[in-house]
Protein backbone atom coordinates (compact mmCIF):
# COMPACT_ATOMS: atom_id res chain seq x y z
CA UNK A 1 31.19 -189.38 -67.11
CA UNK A 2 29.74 -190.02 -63.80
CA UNK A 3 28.13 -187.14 -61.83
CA UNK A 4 29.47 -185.86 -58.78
CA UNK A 5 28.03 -185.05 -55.79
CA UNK A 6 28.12 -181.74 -56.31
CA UNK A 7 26.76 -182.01 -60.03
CA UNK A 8 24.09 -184.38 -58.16
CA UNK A 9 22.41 -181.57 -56.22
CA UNK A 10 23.02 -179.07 -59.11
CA UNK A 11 21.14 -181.18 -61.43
CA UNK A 12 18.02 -181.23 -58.45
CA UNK A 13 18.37 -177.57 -58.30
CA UNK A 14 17.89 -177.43 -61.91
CA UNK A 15 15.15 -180.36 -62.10
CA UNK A 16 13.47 -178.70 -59.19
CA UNK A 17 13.56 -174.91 -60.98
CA UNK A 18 11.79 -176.89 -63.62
CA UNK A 19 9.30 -178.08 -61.72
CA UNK A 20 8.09 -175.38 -60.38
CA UNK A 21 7.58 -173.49 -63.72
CA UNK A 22 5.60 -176.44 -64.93
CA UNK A 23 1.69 -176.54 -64.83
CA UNK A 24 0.17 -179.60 -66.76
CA UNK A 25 -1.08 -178.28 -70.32
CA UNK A 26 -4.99 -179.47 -69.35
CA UNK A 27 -6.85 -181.83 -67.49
CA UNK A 28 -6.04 -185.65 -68.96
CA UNK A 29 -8.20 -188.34 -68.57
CA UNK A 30 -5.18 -191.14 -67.74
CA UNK A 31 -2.63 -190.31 -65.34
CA UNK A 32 -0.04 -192.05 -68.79
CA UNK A 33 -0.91 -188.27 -70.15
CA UNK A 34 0.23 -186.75 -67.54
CA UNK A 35 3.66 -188.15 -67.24
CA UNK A 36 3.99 -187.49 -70.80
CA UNK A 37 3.36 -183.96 -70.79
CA UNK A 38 6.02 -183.91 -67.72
CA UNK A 39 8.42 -186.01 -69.76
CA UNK A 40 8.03 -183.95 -73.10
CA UNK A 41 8.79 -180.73 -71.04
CA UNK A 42 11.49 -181.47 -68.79
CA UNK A 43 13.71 -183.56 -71.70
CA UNK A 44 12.77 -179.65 -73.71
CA UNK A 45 13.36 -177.43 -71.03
CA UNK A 46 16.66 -179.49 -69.59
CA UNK A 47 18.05 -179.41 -72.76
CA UNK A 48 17.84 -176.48 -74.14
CA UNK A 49 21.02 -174.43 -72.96
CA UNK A 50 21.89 -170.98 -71.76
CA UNK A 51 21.63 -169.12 -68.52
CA UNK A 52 20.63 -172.69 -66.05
CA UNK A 53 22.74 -173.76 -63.84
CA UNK A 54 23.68 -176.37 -65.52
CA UNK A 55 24.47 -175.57 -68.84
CA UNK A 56 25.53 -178.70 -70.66
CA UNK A 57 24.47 -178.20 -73.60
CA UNK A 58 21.49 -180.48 -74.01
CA UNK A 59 23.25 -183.84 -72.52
CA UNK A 60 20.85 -184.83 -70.18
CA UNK A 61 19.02 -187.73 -70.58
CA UNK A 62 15.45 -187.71 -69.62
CA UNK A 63 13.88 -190.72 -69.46
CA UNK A 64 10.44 -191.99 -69.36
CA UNK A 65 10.36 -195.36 -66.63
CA UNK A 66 7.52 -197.72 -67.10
CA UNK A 67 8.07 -200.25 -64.43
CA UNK A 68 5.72 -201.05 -61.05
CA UNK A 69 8.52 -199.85 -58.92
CA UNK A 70 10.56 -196.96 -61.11
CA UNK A 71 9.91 -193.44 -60.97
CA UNK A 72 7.29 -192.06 -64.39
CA UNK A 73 9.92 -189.95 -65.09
CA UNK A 74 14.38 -189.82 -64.31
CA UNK A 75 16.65 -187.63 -65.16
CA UNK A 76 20.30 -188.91 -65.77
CA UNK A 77 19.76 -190.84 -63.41
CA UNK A 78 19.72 -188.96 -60.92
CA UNK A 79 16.05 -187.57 -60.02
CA UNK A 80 13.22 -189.74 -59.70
CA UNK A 81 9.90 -188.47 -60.09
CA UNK A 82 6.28 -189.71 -59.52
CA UNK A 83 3.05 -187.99 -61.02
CA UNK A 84 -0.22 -189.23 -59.66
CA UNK A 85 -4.16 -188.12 -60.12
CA UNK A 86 -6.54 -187.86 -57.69
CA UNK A 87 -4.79 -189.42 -54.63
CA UNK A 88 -6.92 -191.48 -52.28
CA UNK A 89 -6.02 -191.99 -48.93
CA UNK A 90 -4.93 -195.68 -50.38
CA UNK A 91 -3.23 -194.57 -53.29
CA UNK A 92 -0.94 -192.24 -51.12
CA UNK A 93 -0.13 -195.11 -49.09
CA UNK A 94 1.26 -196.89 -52.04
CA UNK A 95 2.84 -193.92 -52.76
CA UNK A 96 4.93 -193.83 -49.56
CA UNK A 97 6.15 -197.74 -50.15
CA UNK A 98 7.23 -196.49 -53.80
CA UNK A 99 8.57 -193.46 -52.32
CA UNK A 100 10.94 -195.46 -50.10
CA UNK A 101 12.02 -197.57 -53.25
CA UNK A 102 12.74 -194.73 -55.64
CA UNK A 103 15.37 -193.37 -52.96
CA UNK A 104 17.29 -196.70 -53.08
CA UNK A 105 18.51 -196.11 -56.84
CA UNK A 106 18.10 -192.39 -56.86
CA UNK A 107 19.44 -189.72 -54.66
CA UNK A 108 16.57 -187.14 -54.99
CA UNK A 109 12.69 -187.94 -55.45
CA UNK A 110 10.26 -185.80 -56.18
CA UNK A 111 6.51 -186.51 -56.21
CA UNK A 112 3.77 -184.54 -58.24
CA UNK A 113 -0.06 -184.75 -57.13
CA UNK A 114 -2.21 -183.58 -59.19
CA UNK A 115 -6.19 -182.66 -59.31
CA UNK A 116 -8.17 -184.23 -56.06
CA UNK A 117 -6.19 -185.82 -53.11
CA UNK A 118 -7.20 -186.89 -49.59
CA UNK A 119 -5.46 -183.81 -48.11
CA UNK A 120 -4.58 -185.85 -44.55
CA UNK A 121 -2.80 -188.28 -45.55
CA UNK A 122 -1.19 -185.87 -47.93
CA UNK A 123 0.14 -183.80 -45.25
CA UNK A 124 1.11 -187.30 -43.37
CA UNK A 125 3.23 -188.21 -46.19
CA UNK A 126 5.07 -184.96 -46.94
CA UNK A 127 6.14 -184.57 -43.06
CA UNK A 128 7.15 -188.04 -43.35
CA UNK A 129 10.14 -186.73 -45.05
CA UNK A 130 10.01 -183.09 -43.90
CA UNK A 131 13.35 -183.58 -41.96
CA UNK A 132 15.65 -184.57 -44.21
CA UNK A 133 18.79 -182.84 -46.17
CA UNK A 134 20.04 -183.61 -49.11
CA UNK A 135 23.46 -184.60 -50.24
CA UNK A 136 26.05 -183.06 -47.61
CA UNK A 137 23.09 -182.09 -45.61
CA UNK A 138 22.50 -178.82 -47.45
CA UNK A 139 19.52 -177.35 -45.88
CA UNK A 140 18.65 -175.88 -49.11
CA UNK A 141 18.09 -179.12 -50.58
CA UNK A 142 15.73 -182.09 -49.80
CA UNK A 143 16.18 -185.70 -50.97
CA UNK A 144 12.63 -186.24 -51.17
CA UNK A 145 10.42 -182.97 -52.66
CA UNK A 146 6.66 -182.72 -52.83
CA UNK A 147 4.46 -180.58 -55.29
CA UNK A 148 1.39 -179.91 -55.57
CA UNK A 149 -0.96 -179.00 -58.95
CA UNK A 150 -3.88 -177.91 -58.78
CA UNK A 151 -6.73 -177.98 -61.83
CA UNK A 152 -7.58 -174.23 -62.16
CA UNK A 153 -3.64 -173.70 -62.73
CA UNK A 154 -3.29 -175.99 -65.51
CA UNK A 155 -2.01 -174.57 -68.80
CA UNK A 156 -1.13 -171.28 -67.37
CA UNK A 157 2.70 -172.98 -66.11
CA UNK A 158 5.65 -173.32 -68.50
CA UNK A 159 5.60 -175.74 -71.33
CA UNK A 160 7.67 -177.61 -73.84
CA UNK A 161 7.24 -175.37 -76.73
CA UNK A 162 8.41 -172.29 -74.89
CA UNK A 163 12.09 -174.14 -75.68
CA UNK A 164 14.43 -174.17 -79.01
CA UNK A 165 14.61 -178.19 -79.78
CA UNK A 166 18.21 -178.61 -81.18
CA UNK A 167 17.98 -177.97 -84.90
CA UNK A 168 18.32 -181.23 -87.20
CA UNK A 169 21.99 -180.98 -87.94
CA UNK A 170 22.63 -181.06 -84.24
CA UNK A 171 20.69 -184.27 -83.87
CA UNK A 172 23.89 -186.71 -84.82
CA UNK A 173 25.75 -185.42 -81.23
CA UNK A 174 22.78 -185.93 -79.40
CA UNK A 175 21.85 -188.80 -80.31
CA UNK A 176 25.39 -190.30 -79.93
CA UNK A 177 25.48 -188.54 -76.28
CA UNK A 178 22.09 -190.20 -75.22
CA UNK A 179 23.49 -194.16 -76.38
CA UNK A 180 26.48 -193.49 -74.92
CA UNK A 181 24.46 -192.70 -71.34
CA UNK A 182 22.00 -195.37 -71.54
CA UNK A 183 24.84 -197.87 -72.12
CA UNK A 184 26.70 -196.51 -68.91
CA UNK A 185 23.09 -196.32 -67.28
CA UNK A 186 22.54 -200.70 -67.96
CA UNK A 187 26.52 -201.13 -67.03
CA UNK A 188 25.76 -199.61 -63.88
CA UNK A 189 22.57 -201.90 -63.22
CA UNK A 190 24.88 -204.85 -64.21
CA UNK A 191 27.37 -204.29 -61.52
C-alpha cells in the first residue's frame, strides 16, 4: 500500500528517533562497515514493534543501496541516507551533488559523517539546506537532516541486538511482506 504523506513524515520521525540513538559499534576500517552496521540496526530496531510511532509490526523494508548515485541505506522507500568517513573538503562536495540526487527519488535525506571532517565546508553544506521544511512545511521536520558521529562515542549508542528479531515461525509473513514491497518498489521505477 502506498504511504501517505502523513505516514511519509511519520516514518522520518521514526527513522530520525533511530538515528539519534545510534552510535557506530567501533571504529571500521572501510566506510562498506559502516553502512552495514547502520543497515543491520535500523532494519532491527524498525522492525521490532511496540511503543514507536509507527507500529507496523515489522513491515518496513530496509534496504541496503549499492549504486554511485543511491543512498547506502533506504527505508521503504522513503528515507535516503548517506554514511561517509573522514570527509575532506572534496569529498563533502561530492556529497552535496549526491545530496541533491537522493532528494529527487526520496522525500527525506539524511546524511551521517563520521570520524574526521573538514569542519567548513561541513557547516557550508548543512546551512545549505538549513531552510527548508518538510512535507506540508512542518517546521518540525526537515527534508534534508545532518548528523554528526564522533569516534570517542562509538559503541556507547544503541545497537541491533538491543531488539527481539521476529522468532522463526514469524519469518513466512515477513518474508512474503518484504517481496511483495520490493515488487511494488521496481513497478514504481518502471513507470
Amino acid at each position: 500500500m502506498p504511504m501517505g504523506i502523513v505516514g511519509k513524515e511519520e516514518l522520518a520521525r521514526e527513522v530520525a528517533a533511530a538515528l539519534g540513538d545510534w552510535t557506530p559499534a567501533q571504529a571500521y576500517e572501510q566506510d562498506g562497515e559502516f553502512r552495514d552496521d547502520l543497515h543491520a540496526y535500523l532494519d532491527a530496531r524498525l522492525n521490532a514493534g511496540g511503543g514507536k510511532i509507527l507500529d507496523t509490526g515489522g513491515n518496513f523494508v530496509v534496504e541496503r543501496a549499492y549504486g554511485e548515485l543511491e543512498p547506502d541505506v533506504v527505508v521503504s522507500d522513503t528515507v535516503g541516507i548517506t554514511i561517509r568517513r573522514n570527509l575532506t573538503a572534496n569529498g563533502i562536495d561530492q556529497l552535496a551533488g549526491h545530496v541533491h540526487e537522493y532528494q529527487k527519488s526520496h522525500t527525506h535525506v539524511v546524511v551521517i559523517a563520521c570520524g574526521s571532517i573538514d569542519g567548513d565546508n561541513w557547516e557550508k553544506l548543512k546551512n545549505t539546506y538549513a531552510n527548508q521544511q518538510g512535507m506540508n512545511n512542518d517546521p518540525g521536520s526537515t527534508p534534508v537532516m545532518f548528523l554528526r558521529r564522533r569516534e570517542p562515542n562509538y559503541g556507547k549508542g544503541d545497537a541491533a541486538e538491543n531488539y527481539q528479531q521476529p522468532s522463526e515461525g514469524d519469518t513466512d509473513g515477513n518474508i512474503l511482506q518484504t517481496t511483495v514491497s520490493l515488487v511494488q518498489r521496481s513497478l514504481r521505477r518502471l513507470r
